[in-house]
Structure formats: C-alpha cells, structure tokens
C-alpha atoms as a PDB file:
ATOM      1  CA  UNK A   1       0.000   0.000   0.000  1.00  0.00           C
ATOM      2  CA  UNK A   2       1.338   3.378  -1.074  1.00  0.00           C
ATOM      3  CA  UNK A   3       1.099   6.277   1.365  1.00  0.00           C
ATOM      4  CA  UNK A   4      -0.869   9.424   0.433  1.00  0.00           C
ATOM      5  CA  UNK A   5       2.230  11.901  -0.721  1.00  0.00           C
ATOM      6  CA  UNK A   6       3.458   8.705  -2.990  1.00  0.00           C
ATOM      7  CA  UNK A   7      -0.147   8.358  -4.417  1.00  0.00           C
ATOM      8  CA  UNK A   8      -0.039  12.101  -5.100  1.00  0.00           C
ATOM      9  CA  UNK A   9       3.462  12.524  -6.526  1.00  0.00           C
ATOM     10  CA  UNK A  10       2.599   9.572  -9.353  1.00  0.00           C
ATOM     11  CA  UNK A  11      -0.791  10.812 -10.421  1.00  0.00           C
ATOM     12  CA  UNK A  12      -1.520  15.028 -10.489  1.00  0.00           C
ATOM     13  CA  UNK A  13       1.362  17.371 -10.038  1.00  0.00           C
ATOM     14  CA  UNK A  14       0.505  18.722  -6.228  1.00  0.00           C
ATOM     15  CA  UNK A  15       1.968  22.095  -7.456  1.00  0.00           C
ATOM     16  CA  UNK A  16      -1.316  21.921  -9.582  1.00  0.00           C
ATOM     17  CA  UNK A  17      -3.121  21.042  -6.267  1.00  0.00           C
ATOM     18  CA  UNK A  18      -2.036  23.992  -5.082  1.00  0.00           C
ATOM     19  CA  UNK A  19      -2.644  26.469  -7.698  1.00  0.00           C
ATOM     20  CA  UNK A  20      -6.129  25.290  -7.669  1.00  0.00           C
ATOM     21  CA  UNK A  21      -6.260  25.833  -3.284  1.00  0.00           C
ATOM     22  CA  UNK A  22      -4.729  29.174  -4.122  1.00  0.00           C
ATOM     23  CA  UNK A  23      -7.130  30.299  -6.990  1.00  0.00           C
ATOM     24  CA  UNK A  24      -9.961  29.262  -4.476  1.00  0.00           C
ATOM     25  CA  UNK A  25      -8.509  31.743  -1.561  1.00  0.00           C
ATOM     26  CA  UNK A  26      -7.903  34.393  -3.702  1.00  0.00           C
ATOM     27  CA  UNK A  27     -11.624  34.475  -5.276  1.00  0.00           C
ATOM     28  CA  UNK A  28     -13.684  33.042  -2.327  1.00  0.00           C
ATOM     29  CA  UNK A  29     -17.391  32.787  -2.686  1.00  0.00           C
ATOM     30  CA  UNK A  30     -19.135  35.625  -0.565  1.00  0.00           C
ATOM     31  CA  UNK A  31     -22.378  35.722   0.999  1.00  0.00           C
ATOM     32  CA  UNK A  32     -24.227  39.850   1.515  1.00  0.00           C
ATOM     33  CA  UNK A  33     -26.650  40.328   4.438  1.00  0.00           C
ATOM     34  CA  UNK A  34     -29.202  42.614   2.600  1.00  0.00           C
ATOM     35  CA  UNK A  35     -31.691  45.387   4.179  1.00  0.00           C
ATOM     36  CA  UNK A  36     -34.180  43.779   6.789  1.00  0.00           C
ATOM     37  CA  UNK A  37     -32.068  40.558   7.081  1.00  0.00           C
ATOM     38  CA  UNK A  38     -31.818  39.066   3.827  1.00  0.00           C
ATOM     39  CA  UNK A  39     -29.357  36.813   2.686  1.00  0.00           C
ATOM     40  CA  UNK A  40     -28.094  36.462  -0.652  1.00  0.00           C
ATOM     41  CA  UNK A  41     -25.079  34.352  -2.172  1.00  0.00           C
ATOM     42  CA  UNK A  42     -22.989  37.156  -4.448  1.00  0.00           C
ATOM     43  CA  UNK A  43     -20.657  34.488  -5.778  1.00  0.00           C
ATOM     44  CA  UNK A  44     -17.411  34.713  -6.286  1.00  0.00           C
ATOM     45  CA  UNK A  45     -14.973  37.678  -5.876  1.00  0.00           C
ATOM     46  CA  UNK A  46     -10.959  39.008  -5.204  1.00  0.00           C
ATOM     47  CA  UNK A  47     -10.920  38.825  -1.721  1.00  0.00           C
ATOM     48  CA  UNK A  48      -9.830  42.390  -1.516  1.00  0.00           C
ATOM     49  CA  UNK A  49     -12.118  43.762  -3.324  1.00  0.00           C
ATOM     50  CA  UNK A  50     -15.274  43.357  -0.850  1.00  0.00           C
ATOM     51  CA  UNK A  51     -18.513  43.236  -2.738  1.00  0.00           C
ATOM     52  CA  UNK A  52     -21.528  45.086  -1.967  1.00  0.00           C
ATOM     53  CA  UNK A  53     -20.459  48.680  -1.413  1.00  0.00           C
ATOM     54  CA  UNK A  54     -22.731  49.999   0.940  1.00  0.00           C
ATOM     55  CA  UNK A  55     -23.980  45.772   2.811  1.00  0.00           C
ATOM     56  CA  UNK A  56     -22.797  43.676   4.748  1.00  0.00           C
ATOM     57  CA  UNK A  57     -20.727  40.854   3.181  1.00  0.00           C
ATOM     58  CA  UNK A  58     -18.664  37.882   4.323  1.00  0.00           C
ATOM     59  CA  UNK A  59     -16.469  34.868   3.350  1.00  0.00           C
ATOM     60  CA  UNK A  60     -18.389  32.024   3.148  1.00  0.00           C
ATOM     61  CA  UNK A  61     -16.296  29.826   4.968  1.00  0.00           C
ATOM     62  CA  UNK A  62     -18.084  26.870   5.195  1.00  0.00           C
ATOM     63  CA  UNK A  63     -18.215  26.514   1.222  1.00  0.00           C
ATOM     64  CA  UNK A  64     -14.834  27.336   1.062  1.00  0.00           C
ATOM     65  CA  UNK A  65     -13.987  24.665   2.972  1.00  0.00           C
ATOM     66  CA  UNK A  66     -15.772  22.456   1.095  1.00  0.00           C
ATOM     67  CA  UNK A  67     -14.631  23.153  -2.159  1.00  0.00           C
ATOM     68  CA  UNK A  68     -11.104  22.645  -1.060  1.00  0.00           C
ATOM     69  CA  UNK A  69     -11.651  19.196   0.435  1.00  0.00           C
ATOM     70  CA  UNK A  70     -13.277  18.059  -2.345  1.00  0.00           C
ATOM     71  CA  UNK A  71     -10.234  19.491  -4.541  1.00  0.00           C
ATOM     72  CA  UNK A  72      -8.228  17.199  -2.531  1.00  0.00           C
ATOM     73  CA  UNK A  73     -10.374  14.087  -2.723  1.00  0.00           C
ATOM     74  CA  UNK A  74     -10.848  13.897  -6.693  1.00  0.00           C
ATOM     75  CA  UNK A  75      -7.399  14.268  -6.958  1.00  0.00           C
ATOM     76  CA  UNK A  76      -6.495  11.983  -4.309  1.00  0.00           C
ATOM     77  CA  UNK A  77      -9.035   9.327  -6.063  1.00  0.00           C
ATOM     78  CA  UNK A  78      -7.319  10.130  -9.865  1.00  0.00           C
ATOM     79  CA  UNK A  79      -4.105   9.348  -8.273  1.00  0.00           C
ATOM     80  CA  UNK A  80      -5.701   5.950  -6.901  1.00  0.00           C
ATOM     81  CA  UNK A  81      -7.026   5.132 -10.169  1.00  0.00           C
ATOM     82  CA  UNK A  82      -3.421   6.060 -12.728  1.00  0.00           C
ATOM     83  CA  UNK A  83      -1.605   3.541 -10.191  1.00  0.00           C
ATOM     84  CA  UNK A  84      -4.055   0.683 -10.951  1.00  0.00           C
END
C-alpha cells in the first residue's frame, strides 16, 4: 500500500493542487446580508475587493472549505485510479 504523498506525486502534479487551493482563496465565494435581514449568495470575488459597497458581506467559509476538500479528494481518487 502506497502512502498518500506517494499516491499524489505519481498521479496530479501537487503544485497543480495547489494552484487550484490558491485560486480558491484568492476568489472566495461571498455571501451579503441585505436590508431587513436578507441573505443572498454574491458568488465569487478578489478577496480584496469586498462586494456590496454599501452591505454587509462575508467569506463564506463553510463553502470554502468544502470546495477545497473536495479538490483534494478527486485528486487523491485520480491518483488511486493512474496507479491501478
């Protein structure tokens, strides 16, 4: 049985791993709290440039999260499957 980094090193570049983590951090999706407590997702934006000039917006950290895990998994599982 191969460990992980030996999976990863034979099947997807990880410096391609982590271009793809580092896109995702620098455009993070963003949720806006809207007038009277709304809540609407915005998307995606450069996480210095804030959108929703004059609301309330965060990270949404929770799909953040998310996406990068599952970034890690599909590449962990096309590693798995070159070696076969």
């Amino acid at each position: 049985m191969q460990s992980i980094n030996e999976t990863l090193k034979n099947g997807i570049n990880p410096k391609i791993i982590a271009a793809a983590i580092a896109l995702m951090i620098l455009f993070p999706p963003y949720i806006i709290y809207g007038y009277h407590g709304s809540v609407k997702d915005y998307g995606y934006s450069f996480i210095f440039n804030l959108p929703g000039k004059n609301l309330s917006a965060k990270i949404d950290a929770e799909m953040i999260l998310v996406q990068i895990v599952a970034v890690i998994l599909i590449s962990y599982f096309i590693a798995l499957s070159k070696n076969k």
